[in-house]
PDB file of N, CA and C in Angstrom:
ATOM      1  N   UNK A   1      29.790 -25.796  30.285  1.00  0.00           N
ATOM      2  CA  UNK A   1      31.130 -25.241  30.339  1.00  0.00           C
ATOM      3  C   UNK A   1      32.142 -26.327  29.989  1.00  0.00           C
ATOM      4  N   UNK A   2      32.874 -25.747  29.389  1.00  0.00           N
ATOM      5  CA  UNK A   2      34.485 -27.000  28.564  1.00  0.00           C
ATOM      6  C   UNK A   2      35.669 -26.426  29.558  1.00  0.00           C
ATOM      7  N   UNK A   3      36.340 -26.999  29.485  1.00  0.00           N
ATOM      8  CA  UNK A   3      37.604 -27.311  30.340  1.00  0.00           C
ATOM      9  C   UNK A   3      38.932 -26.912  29.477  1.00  0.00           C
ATOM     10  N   UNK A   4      39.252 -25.986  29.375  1.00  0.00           N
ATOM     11  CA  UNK A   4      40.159 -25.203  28.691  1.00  0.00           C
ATOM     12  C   UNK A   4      41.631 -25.514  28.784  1.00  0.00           C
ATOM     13  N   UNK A   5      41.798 -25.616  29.726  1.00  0.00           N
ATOM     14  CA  UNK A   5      42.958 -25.727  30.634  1.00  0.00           C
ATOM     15  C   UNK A   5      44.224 -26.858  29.878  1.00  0.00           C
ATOM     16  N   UNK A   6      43.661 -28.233  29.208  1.00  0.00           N
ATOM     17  CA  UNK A   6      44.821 -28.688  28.407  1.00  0.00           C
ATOM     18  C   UNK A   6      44.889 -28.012  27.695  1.00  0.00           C
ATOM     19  N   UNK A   7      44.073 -27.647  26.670  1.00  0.00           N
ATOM     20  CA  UNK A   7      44.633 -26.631  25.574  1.00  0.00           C
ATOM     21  C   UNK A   7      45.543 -25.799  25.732  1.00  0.00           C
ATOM     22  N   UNK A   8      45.197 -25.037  26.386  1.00  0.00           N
ATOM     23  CA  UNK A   8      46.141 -24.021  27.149  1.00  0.00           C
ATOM     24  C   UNK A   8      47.781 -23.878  27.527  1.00  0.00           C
ATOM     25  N   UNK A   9      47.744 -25.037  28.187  1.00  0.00           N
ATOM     26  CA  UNK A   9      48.836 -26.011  28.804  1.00  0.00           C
ATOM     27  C   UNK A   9      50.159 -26.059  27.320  1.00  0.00           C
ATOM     28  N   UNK A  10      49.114 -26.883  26.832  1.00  0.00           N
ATOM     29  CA  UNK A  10      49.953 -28.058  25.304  1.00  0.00           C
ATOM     30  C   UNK A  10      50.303 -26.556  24.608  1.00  0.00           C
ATOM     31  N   UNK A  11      49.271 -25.533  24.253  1.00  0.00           N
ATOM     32  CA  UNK A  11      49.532 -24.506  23.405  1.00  0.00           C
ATOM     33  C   UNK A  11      50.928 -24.240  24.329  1.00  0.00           C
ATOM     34  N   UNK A  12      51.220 -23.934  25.061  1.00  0.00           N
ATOM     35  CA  UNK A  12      52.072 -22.682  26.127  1.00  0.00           C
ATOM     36  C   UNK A  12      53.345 -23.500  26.195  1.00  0.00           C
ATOM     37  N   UNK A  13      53.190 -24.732  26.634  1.00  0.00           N
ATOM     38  CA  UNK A  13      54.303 -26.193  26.126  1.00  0.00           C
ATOM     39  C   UNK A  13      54.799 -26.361  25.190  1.00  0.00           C
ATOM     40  N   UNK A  14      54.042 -26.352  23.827  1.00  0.00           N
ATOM     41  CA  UNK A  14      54.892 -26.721  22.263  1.00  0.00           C
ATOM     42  C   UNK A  14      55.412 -25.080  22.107  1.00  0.00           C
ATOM     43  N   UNK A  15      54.898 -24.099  22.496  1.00  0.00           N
ATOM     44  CA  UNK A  15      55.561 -23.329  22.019  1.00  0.00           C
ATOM     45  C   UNK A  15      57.035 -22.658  23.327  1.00  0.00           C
ATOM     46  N   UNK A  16      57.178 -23.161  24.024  1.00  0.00           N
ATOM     47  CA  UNK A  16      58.434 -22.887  25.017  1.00  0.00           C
ATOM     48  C   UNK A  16      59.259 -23.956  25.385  1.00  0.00           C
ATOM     49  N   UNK A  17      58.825 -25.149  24.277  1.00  0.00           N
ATOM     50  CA  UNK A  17      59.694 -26.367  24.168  1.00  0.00           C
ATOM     51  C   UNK A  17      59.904 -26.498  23.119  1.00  0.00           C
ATOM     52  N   UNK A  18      59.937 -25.935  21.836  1.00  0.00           N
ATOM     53  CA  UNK A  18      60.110 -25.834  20.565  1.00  0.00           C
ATOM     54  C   UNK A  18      61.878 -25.833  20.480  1.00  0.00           C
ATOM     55  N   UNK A  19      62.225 -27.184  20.194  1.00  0.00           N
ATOM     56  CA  UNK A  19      63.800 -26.704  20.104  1.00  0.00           C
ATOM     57  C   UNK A  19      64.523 -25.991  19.110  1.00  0.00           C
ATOM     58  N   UNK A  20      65.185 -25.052  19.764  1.00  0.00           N
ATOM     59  CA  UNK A  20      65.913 -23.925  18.734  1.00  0.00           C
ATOM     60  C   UNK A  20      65.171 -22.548  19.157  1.00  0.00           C
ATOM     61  N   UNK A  21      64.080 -22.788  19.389  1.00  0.00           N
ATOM     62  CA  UNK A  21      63.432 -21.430  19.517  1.00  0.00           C
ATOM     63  C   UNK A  21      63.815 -20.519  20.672  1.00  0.00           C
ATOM     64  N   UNK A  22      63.477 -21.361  21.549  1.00  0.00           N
ATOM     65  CA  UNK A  22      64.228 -20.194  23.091  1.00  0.00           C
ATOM     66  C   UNK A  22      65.244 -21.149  23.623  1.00  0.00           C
ATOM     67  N   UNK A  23      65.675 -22.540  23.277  1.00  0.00           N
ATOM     68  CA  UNK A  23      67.049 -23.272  23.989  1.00  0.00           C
ATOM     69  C   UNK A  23      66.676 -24.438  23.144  1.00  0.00           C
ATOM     70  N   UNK A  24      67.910 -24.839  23.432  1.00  0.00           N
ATOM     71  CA  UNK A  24      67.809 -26.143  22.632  1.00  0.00           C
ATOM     72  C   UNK A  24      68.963 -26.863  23.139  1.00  0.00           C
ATOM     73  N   UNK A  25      68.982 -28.110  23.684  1.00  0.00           N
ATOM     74  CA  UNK A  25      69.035 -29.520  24.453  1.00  0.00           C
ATOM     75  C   UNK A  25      69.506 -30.561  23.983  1.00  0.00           C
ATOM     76  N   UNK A  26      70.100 -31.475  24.177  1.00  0.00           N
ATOM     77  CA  UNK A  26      71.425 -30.418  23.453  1.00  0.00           C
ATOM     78  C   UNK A  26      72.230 -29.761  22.839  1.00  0.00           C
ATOM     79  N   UNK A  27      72.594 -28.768  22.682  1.00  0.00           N
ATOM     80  CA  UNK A  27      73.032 -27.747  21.351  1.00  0.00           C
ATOM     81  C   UNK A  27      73.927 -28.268  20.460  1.00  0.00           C
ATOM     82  N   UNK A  28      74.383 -27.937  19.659  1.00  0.00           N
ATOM     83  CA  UNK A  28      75.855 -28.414  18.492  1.00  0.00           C
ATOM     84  C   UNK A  28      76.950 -28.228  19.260  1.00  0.00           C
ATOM     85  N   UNK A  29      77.538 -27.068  19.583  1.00  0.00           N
ATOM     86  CA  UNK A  29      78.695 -27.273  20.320  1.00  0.00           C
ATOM     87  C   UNK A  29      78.689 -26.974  21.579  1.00  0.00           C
ATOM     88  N   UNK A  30      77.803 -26.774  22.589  1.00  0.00           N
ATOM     89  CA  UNK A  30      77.673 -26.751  24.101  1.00  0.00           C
ATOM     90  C   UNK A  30      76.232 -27.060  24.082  1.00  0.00           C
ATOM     91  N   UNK A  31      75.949 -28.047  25.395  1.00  0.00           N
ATOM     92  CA  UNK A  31      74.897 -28.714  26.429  1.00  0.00           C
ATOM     93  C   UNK A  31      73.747 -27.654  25.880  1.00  0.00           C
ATOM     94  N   UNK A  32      73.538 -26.607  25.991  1.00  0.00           N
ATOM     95  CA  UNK A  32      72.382 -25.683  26.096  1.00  0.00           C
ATOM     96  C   UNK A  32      73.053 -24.463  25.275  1.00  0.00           C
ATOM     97  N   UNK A  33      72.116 -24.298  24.016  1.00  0.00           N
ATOM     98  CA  UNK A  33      72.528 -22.820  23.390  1.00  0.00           C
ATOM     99  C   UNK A  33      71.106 -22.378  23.419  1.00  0.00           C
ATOM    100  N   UNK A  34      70.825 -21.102  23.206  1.00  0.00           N
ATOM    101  CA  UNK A  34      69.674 -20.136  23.402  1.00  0.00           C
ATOM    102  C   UNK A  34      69.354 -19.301  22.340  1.00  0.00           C
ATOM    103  N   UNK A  35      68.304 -19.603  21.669  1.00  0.00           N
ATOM    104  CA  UNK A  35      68.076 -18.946  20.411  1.00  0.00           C
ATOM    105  C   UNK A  35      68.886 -19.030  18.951  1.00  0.00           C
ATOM    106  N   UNK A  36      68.939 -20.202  18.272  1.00  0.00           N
ATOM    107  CA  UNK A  36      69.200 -21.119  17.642  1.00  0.00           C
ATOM    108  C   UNK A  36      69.133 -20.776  15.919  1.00  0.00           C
ATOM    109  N   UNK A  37      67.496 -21.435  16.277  1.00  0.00           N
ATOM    110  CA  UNK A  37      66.607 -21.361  15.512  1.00  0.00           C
ATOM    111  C   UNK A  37      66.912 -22.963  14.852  1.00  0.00           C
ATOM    112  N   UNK A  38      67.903 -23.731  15.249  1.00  0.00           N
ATOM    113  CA  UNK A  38      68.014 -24.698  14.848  1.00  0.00           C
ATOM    114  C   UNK A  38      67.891 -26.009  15.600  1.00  0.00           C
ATOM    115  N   UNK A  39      67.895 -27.186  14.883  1.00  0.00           N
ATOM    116  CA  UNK A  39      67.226 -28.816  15.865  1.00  0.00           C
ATOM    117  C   UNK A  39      67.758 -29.454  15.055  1.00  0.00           C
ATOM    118  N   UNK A  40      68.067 -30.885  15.717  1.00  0.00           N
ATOM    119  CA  UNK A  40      68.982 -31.963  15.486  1.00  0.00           C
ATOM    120  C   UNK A  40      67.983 -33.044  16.294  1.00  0.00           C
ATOM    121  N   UNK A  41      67.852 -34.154  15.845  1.00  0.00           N
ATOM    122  CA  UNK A  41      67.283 -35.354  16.627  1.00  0.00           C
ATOM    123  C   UNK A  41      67.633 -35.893  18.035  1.00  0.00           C
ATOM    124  N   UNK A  42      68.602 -35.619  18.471  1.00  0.00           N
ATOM    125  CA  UNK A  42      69.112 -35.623  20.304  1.00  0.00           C
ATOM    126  C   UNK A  42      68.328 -34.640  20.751  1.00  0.00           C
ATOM    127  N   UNK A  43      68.224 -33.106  19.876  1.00  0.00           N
ATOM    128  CA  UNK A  43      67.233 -32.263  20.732  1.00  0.00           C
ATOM    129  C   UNK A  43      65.206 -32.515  20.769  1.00  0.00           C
ATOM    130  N   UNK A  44      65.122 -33.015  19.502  1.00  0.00           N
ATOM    131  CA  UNK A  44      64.053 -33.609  19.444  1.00  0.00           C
ATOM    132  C   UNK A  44      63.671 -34.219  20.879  1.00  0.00           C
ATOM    133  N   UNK A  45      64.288 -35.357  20.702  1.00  0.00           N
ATOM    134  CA  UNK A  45      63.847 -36.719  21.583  1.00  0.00           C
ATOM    135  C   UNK A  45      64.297 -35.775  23.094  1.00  0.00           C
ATOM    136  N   UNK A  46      64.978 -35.189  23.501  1.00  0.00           N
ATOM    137  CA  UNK A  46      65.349 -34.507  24.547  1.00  0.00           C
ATOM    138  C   UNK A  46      63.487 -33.727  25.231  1.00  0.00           C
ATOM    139  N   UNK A  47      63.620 -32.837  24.112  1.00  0.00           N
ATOM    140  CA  UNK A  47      62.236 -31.679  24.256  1.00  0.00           C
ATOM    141  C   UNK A  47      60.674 -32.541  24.116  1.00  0.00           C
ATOM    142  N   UNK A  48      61.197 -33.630  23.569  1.00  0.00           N
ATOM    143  CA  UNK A  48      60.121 -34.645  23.705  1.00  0.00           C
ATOM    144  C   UNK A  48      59.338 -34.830  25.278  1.00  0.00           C
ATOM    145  N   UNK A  49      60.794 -35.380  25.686  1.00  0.00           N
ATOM    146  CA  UNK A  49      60.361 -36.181  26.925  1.00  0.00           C
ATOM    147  C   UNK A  49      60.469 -35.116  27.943  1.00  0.00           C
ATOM    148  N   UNK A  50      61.103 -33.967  27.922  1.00  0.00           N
ATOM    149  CA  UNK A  50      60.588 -33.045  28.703  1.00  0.00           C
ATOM    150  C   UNK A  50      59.106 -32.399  28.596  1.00  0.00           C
ATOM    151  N   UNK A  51      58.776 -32.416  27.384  1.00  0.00           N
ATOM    152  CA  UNK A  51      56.977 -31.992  26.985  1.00  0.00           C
ATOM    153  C   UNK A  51      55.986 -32.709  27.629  1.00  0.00           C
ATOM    154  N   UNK A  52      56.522 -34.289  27.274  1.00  0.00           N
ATOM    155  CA  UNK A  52      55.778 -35.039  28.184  1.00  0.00           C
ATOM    156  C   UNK A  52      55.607 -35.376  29.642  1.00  0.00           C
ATOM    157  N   UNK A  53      56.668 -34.856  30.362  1.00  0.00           N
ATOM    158  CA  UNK A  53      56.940 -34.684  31.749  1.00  0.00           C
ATOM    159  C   UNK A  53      56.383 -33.614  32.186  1.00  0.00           C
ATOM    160  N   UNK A  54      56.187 -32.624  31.440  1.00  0.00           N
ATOM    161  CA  UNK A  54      55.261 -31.158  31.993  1.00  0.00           C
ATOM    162  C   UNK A  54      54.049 -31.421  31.969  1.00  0.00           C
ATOM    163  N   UNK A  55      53.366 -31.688  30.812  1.00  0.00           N
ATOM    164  CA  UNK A  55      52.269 -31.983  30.585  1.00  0.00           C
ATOM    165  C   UNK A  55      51.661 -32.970  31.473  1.00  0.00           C
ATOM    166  N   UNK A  56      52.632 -34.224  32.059  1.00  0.00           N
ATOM    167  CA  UNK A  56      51.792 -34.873  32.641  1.00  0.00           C
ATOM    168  C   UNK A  56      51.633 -34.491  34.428  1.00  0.00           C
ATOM    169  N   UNK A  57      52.826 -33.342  34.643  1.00  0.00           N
ATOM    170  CA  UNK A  57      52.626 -32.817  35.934  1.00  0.00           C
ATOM    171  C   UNK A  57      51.828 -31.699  35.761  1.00  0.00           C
ATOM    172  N   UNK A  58      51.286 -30.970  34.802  1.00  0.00           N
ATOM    173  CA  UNK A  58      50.424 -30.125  34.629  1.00  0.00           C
ATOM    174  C   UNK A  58      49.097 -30.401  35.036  1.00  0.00           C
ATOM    175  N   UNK A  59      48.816 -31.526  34.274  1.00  0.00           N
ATOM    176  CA  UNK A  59      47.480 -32.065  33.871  1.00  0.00           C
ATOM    177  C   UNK A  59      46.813 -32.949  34.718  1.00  0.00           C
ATOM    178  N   UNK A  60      47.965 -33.730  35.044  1.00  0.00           N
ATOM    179  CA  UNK A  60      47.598 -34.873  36.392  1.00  0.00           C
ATOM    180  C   UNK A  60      48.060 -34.789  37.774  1.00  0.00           C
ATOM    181  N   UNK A  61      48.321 -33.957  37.957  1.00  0.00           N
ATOM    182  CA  UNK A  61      49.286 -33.827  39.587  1.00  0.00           C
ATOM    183  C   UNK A  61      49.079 -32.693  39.830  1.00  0.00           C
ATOM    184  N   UNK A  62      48.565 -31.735  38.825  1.00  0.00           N
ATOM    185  CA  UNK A  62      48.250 -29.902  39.621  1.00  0.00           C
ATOM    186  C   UNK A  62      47.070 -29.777  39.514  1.00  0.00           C
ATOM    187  N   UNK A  63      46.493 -30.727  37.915  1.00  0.00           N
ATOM    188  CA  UNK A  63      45.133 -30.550  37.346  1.00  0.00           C
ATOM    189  C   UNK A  63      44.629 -28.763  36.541  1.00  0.00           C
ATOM    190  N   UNK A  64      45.398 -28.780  36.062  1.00  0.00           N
ATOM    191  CA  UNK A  64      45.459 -26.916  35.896  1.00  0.00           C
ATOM    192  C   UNK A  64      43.589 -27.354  34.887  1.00  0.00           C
ATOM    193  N   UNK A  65      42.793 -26.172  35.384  1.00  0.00           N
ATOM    194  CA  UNK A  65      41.487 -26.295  35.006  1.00  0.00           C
ATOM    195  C   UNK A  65      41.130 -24.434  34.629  1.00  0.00           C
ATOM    196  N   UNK A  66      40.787 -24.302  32.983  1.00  0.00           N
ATOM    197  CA  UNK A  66      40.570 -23.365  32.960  1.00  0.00           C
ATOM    198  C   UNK A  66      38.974 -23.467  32.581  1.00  0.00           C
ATOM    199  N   UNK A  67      38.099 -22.667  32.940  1.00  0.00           N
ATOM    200  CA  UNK A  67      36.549 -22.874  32.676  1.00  0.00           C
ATOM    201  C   UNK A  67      35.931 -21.375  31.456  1.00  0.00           C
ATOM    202  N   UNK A  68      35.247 -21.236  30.904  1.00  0.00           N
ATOM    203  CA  UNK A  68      35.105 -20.475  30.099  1.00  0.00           C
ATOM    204  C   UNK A  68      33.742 -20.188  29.802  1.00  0.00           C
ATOM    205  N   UNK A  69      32.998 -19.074  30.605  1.00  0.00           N
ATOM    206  CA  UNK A  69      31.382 -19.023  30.577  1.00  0.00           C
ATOM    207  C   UNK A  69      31.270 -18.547  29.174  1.00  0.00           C
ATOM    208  N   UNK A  70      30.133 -18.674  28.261  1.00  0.00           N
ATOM    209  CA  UNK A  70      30.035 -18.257  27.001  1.00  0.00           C
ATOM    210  C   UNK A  70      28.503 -17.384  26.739  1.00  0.00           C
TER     211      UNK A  70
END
């Protein structure tokens, strides 16, 4: 059995930290706009280090473990 569970995680992460897509951090003309579709390098580096802050409380501090009989 494989351990599913980062995958999972990172998939569910890049896509609800994608800036522009559902918020974006900070926006052009206010802190937080919502549904965009657009990114600028402040939001980059922003959604960055929030990705990496989930991921590492995901992965190392909750341990999220998905198992997958085949």
């Amino acid at each position: 059995m494989t351990d599913w569970g980062p995958v999972f995680v990172g998939v569910v992460l890049f896509i609800l930290l994608s800036p522009g897509l559902l918020f974006q951090i900070p926006g052009k003309s206010r802190f937080v706009e919502f549904r965009n579709f657009q990114t600028s390098g402040p939001s980059i580096l922003v959604h960055s280090i929030l990705y990496f802050a989930f991921i590492c409380i995901f992965l190392l501090a909750i341990k999220v473990e998905v198992y997958i009989d085949s």
